[in-house]
C-alpha atoms as a PDB file:
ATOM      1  CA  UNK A   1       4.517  31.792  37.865  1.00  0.00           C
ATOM      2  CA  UNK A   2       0.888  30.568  37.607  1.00  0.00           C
ATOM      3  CA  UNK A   3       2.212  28.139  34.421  1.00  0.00           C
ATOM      4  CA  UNK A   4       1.346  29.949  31.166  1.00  0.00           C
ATOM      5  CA  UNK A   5       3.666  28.714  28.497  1.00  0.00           C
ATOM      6  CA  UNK A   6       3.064  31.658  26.418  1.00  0.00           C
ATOM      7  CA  UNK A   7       4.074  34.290  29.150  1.00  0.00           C
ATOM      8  CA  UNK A   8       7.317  32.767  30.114  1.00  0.00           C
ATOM      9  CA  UNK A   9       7.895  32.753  26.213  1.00  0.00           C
ATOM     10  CA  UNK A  10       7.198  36.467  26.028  1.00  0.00           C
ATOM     11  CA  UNK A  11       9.056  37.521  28.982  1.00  0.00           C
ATOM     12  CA  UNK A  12      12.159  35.649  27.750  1.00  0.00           C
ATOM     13  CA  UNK A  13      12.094  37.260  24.819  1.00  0.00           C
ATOM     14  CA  UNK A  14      11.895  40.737  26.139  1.00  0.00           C
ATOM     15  CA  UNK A  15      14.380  40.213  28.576  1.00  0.00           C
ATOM     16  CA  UNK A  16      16.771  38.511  25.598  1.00  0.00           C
ATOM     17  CA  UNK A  17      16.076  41.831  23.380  1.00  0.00           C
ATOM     18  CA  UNK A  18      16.631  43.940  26.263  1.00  0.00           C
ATOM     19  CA  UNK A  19      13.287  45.668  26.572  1.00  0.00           C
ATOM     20  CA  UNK A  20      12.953  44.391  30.211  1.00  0.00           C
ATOM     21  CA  UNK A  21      15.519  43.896  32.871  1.00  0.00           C
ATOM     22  CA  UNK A  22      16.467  41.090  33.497  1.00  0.00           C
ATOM     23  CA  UNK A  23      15.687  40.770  37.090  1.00  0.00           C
ATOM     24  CA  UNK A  24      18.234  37.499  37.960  1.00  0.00           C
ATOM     25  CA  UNK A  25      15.668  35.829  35.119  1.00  0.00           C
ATOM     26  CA  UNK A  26      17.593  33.731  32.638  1.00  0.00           C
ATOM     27  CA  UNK A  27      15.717  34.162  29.075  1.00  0.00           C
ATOM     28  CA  UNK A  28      16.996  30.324  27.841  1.00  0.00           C
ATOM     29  CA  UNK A  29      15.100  28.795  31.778  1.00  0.00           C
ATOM     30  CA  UNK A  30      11.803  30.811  30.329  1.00  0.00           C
ATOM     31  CA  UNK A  31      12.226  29.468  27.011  1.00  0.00           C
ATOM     32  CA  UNK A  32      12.887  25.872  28.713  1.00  0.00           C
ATOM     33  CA  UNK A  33       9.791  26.409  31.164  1.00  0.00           C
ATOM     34  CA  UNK A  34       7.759  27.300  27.899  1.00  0.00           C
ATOM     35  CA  UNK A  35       9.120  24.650  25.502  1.00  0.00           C
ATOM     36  CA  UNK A  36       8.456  22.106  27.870  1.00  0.00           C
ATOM     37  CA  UNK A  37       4.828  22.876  28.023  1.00  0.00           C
ATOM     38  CA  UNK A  38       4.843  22.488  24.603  1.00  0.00           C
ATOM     39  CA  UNK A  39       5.224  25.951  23.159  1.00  0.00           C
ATOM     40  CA  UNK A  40       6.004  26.103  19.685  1.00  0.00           C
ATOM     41  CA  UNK A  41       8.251  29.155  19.157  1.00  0.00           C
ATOM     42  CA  UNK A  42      10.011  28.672  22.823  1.00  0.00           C
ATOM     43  CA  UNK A  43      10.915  25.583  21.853  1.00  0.00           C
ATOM     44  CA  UNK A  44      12.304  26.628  18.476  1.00  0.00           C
ATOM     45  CA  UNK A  45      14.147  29.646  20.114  1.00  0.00           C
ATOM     46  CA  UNK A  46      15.734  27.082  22.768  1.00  0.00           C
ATOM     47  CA  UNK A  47      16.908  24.791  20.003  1.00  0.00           C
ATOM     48  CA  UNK A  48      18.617  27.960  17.844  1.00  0.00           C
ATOM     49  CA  UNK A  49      20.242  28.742  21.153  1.00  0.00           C
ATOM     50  CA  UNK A  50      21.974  25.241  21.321  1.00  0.00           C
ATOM     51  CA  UNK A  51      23.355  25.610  18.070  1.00  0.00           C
ATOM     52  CA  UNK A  52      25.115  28.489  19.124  1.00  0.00           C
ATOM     53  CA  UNK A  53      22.781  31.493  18.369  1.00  0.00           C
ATOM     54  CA  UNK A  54      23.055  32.870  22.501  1.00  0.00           C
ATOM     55  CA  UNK A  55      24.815  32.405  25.193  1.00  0.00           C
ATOM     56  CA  UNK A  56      24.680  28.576  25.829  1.00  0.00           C
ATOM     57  CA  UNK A  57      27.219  26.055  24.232  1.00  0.00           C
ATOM     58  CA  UNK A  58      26.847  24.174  20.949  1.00  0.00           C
ATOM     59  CA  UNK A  59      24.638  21.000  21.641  1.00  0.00           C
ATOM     60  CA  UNK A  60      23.095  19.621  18.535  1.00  0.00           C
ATOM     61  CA  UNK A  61      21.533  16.457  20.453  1.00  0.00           C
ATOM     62  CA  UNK A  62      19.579  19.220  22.491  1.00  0.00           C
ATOM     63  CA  UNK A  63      19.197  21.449  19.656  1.00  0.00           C
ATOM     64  CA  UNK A  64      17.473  18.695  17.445  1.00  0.00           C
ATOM     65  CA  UNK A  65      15.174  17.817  20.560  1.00  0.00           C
ATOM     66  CA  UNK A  66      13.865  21.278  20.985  1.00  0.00           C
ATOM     67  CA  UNK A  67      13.361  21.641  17.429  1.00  0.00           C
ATOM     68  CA  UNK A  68      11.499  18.674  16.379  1.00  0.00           C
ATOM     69  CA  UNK A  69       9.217  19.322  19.162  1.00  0.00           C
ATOM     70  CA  UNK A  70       8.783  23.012  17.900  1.00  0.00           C
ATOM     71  CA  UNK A  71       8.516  21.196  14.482  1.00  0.00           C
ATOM     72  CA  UNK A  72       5.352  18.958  15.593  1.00  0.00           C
ATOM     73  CA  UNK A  73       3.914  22.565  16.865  1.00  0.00           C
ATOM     74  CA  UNK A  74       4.109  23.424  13.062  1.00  0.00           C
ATOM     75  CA  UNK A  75       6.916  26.050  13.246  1.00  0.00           C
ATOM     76  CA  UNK A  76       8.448  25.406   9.397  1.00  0.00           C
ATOM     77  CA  UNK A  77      11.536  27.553  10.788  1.00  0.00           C
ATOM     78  CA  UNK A  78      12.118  24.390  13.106  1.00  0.00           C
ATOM     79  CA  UNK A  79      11.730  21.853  10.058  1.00  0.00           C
ATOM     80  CA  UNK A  80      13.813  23.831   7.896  1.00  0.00           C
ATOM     81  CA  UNK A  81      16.605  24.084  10.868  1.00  0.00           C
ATOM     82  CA  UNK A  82      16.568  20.806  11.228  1.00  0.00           C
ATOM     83  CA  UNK A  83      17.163  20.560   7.242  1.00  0.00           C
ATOM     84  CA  UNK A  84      20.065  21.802   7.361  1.00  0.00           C
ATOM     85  CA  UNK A  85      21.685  20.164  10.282  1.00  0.00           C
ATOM     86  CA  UNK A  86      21.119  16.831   8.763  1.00  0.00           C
ATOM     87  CA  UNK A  87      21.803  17.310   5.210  1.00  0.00           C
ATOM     88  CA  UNK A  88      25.010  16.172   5.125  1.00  0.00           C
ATOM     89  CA  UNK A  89      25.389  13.516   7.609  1.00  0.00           C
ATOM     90  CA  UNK A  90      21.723  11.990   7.381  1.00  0.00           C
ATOM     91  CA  UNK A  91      20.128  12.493   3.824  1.00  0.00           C
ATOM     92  CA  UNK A  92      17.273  10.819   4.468  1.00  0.00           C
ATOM     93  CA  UNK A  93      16.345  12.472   7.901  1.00  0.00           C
ATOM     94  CA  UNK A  94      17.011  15.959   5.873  1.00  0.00           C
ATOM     95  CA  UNK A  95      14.363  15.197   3.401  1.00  0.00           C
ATOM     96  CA  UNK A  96      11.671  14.500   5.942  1.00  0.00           C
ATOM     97  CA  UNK A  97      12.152  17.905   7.747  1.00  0.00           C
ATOM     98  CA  UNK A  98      12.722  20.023   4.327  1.00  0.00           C
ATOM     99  CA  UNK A  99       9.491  18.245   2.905  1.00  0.00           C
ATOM    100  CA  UNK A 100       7.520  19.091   6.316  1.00  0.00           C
ATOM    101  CA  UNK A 101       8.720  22.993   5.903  1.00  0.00           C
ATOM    102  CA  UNK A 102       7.517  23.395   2.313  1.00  0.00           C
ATOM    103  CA  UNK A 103       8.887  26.787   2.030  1.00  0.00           C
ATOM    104  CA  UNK A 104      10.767  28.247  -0.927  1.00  0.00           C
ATOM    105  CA  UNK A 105      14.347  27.596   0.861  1.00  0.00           C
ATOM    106  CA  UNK A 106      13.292  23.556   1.875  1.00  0.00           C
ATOM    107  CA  UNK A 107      12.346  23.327  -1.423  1.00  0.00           C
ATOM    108  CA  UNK A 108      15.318  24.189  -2.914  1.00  0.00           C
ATOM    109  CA  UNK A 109      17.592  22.669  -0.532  1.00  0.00           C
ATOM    110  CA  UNK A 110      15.409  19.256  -1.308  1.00  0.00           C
ATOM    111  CA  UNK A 111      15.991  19.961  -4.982  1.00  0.00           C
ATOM    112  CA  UNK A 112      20.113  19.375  -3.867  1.00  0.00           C
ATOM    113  CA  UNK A 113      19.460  16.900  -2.187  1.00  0.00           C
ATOM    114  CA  UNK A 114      17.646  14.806  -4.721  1.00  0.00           C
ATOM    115  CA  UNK A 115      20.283  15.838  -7.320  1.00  0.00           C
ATOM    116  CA  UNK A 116      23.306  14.155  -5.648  1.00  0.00           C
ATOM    117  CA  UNK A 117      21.378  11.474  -4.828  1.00  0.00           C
ATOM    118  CA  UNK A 118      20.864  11.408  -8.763  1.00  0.00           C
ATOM    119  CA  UNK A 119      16.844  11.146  -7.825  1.00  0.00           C
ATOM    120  CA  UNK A 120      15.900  13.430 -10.849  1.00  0.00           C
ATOM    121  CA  UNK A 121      12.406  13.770 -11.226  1.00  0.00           C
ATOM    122  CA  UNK A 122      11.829  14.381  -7.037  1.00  0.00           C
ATOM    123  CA  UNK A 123      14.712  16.779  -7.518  1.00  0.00           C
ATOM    124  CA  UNK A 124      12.714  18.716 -10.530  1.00  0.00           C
ATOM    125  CA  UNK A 125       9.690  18.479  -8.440  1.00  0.00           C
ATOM    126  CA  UNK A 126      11.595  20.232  -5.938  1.00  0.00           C
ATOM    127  CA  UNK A 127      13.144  22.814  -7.840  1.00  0.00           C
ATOM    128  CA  UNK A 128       9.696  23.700  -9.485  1.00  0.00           C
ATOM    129  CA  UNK A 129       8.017  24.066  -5.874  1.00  0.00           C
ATOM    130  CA  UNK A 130      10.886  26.420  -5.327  1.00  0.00           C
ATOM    131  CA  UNK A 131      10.753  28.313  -8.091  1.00  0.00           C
ATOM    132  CA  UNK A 132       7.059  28.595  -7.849  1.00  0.00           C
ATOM    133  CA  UNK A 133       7.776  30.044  -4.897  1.00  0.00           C
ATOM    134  CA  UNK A 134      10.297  32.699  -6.058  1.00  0.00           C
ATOM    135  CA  UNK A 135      13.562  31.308  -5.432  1.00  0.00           C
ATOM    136  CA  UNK A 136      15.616  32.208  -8.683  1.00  0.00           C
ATOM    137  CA  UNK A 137      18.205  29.745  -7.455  1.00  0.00           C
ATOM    138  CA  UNK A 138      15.787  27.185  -8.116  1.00  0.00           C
ATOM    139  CA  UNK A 139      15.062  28.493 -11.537  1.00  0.00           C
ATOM    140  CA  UNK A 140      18.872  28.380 -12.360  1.00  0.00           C
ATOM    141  CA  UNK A 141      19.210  24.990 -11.309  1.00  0.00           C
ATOM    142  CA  UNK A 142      15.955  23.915 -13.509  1.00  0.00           C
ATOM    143  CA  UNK A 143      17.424  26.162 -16.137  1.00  0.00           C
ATOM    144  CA  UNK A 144      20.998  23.737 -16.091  1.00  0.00           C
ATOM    145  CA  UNK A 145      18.470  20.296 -15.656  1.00  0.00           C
ATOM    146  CA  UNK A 146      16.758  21.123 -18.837  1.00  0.00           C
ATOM    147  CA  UNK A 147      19.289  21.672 -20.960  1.00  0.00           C
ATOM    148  CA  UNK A 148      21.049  18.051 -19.299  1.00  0.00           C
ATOM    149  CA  UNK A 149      19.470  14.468 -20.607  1.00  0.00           C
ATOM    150  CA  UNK A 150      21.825  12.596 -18.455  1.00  0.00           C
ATOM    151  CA  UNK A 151      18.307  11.553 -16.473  1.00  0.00           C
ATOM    152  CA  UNK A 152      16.474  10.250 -19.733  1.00  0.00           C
ATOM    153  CA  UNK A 153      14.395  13.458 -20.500  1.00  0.00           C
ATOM    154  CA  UNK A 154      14.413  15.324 -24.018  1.00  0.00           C
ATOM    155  CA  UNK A 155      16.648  18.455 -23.244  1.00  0.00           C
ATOM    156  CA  UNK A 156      14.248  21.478 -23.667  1.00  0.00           C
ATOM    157  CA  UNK A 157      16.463  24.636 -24.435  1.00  0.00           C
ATOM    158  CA  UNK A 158      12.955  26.707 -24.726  1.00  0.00           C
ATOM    159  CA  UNK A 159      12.338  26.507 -20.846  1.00  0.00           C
ATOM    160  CA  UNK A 160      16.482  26.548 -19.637  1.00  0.00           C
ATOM    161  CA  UNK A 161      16.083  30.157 -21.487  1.00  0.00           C
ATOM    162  CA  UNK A 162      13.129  31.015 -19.335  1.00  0.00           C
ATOM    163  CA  UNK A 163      14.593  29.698 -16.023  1.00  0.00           C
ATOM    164  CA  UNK A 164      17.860  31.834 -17.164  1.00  0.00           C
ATOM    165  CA  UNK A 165      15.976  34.765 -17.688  1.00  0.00           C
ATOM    166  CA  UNK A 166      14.218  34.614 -14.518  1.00  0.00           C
ATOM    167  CA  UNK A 167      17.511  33.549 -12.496  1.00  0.00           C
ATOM    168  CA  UNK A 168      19.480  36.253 -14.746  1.00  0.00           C
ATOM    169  CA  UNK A 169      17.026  39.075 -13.868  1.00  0.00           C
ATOM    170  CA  UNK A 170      17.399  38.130 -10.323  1.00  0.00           C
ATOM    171  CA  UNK A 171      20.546  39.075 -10.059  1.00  0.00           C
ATOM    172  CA  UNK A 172      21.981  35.751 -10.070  1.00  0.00           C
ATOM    173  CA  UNK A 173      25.910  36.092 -11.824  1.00  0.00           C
ATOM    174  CA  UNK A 174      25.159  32.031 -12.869  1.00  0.00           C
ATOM    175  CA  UNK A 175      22.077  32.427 -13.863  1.00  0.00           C
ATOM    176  CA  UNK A 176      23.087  35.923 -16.285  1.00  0.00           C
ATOM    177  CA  UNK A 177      26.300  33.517 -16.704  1.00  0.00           C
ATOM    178  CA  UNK A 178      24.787  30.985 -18.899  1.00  0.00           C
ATOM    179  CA  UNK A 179      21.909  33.013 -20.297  1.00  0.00           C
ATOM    180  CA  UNK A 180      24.745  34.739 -22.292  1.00  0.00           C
ATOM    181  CA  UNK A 181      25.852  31.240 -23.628  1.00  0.00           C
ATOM    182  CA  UNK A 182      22.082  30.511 -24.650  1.00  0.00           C
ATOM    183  CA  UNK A 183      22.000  33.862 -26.924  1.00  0.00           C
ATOM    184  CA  UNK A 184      25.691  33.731 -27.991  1.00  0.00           C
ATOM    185  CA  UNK A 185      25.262  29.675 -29.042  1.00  0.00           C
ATOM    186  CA  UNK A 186      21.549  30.966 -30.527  1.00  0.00           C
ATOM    187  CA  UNK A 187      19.755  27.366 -28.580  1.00  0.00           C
ATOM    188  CA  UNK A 188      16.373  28.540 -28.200  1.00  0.00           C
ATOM    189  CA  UNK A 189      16.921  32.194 -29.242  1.00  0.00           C
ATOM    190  CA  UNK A 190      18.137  33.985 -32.646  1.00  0.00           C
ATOM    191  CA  UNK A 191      22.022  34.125 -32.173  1.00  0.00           C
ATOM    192  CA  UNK A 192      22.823  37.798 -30.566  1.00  0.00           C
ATOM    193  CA  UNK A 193      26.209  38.237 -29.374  1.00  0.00           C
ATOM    194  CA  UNK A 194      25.513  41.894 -28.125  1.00  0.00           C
ATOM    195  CA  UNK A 195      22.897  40.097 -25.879  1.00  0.00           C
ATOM    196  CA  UNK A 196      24.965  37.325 -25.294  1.00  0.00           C
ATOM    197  CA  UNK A 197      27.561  40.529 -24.394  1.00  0.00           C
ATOM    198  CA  UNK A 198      25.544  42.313 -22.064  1.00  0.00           C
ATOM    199  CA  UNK A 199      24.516  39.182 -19.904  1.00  0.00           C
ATOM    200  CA  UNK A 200      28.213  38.114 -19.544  1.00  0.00           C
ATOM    201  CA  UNK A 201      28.941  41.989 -18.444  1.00  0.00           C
ATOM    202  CA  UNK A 202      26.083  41.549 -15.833  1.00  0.00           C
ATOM    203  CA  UNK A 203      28.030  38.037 -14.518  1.00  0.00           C
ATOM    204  CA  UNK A 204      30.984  39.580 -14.611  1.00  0.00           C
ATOM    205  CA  UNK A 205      30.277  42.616 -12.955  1.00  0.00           C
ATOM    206  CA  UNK A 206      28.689  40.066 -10.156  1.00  0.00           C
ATOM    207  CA  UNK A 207      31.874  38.601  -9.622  1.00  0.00           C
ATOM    208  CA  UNK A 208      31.925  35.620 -12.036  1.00  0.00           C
ATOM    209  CA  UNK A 209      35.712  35.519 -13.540  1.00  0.00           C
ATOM    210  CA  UNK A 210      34.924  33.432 -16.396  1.00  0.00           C
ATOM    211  CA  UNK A 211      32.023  35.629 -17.693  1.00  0.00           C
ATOM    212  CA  UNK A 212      35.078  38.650 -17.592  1.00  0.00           C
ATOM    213  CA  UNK A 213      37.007  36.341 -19.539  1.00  0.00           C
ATOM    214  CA  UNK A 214      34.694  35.424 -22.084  1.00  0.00           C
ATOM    215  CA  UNK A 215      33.254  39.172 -21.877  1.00  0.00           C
ATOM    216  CA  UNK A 216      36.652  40.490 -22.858  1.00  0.00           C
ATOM    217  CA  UNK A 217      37.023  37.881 -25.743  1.00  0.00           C
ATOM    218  CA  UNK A 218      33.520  38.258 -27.749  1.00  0.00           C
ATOM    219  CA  UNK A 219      33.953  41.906 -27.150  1.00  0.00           C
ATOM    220  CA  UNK A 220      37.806  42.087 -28.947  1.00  0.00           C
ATOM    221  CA  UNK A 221      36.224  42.083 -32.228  1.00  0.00           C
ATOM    222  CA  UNK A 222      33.267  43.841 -32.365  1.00  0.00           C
ATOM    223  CA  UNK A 223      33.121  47.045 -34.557  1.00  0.00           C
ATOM    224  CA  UNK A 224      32.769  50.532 -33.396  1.00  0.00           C
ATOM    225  CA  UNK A 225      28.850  50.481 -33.709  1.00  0.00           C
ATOM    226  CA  UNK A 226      28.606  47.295 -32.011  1.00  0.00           C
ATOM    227  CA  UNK A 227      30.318  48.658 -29.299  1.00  0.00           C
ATOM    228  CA  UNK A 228      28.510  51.671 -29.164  1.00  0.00           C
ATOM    229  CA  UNK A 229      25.296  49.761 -29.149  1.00  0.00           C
ATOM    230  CA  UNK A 230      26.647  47.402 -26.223  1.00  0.00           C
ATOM    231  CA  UNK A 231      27.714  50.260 -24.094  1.00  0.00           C
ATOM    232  CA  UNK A 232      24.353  51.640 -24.537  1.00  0.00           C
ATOM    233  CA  UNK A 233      22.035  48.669 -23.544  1.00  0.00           C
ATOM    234  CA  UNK A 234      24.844  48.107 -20.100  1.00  0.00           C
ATOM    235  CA  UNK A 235      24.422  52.148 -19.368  1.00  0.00           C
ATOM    236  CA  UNK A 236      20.668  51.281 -20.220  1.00  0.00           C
ATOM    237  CA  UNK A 237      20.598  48.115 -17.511  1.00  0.00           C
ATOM    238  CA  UNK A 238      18.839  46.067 -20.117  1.00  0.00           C
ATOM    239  CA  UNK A 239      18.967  43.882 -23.425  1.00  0.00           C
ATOM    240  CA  UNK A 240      16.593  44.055 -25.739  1.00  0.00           C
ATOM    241  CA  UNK A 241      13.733  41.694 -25.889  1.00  0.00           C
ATOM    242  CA  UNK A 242      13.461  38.961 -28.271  1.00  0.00           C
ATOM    243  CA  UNK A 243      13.267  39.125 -32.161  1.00  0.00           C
ATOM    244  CA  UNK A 244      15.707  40.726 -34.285  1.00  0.00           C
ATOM    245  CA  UNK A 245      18.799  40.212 -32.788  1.00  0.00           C
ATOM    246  CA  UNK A 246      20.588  42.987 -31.031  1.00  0.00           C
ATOM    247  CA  UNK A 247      23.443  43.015 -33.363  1.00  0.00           C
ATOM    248  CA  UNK A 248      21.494  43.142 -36.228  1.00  0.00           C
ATOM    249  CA  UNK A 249      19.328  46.073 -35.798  1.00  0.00           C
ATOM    250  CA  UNK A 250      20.342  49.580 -36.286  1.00  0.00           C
END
């Protein structure tokens, strides 16, 4: 009642989580009363409520209000919302909110961005911030960009194997996916088919139907011992690392 932007934000949000009653208050008026004053996480709570997180209707004009102003009080989950509700219908508006959230998800998303527009070396800048960051999905996507010289770079199989790993090891089915085709193929790596094996039994087992394919078709013709061996590394949860190839060692 006396004005203070922070206190109308806090008793919104305990009457919205139910830890107060609600006392004829409505949580989205405090959040309003808040926002308006120029509170930063009101105003970002007001604009995920217009985009249908509460009780209030869809608005997206609204919801982009409240959020750029909670995205000029520096709250990246505002810059990053407002990411995504522009990147497909305004590009270049998306950019300038994922760049301002600089978080490992904007960074990725940027990295897509970039890549449709065929902007290659923002979108590897993007992906790297990512993947700095920890987002394997970023990884994978370096992992495919480096092994691609539709942009004018020198493919570099060495780092796609990397990025695979660290996608692969992620748990990523795409990333295990086409790390199996890097050992199978032998591009950057001895040739290893049980390696190559036991990454497309990870995909598969992820849900990715061509790795079962493929899985089922290197596997038709391995020998007993093979088999043995391949069974052991998947009961195992790993592959070997690097050297003599899998296959080849007793």
């Amino acid at each position: 009642e006396a004005g203070w932007p922070s206190a109308a934000f806090e008793l919104g949000e305990a009457i919205e989580k139910g830890a107060l009653p609600a006392g004829g208050l409505e949580p989205f008026l405090l959040f309003q009363q808040a926002a308006a004053a120029g509170h930063g996480p009101a105003a970002l709570r007001l604009g995920q409520l217009y985009l249908g997180g509460g009780p209030l209707p869809r608005d997206e004009a609204r919801a982009a209000m409240w959020l750029a102003l909670a995205a000029e009080a520096r709250q990246t989950e505002a810059s990053l919302t407002l990411g995504r509700l522009y990147y497909d219908k305004n590009p270049a508006a998306a950019a300038k909110w994922l760049e301002q959230a600089r978080n490992q998800e904007a960074g990725y998303l940027l990295g897509e961005l970039y890549l449709k527009e065929k902007r290659f070396i923002e979108a590897v800048a993007a992906f790297t911030f990512a993947a700095d960051q920890g987002s394997p999905e970023a990884s994978l996507a370096l992992g495919l960009l480096n092994l691609d010289n539709e942009f004018g770079r020198r493919p570099n199989p060495r780092e796609a194997l990397r990025r695979f790993k660290i996608a692969a090891q992620a748990g990523l089915p795409n990333g295990a996916y086409h790390l199996a085709h890097m050992y199978i193929a032998g591009q950057a790596t001895p040739k290893d088919s049980l390696t190559g094996a036991f990454w497309l039994h990870r995909a598969a087992d992820r849900g990715h139907e061509e790795a079962r394919a493929e899985y089922d078709k290197l596997t038709l013709n391995f020998t007993p011992g093979q088999k043995k061996r391949l069974e052991r590394m998947i009961e195992d949860g790993f592959a070997p690392a690097a050297g003599t190839p899998a296959d080849q060692r007793p």
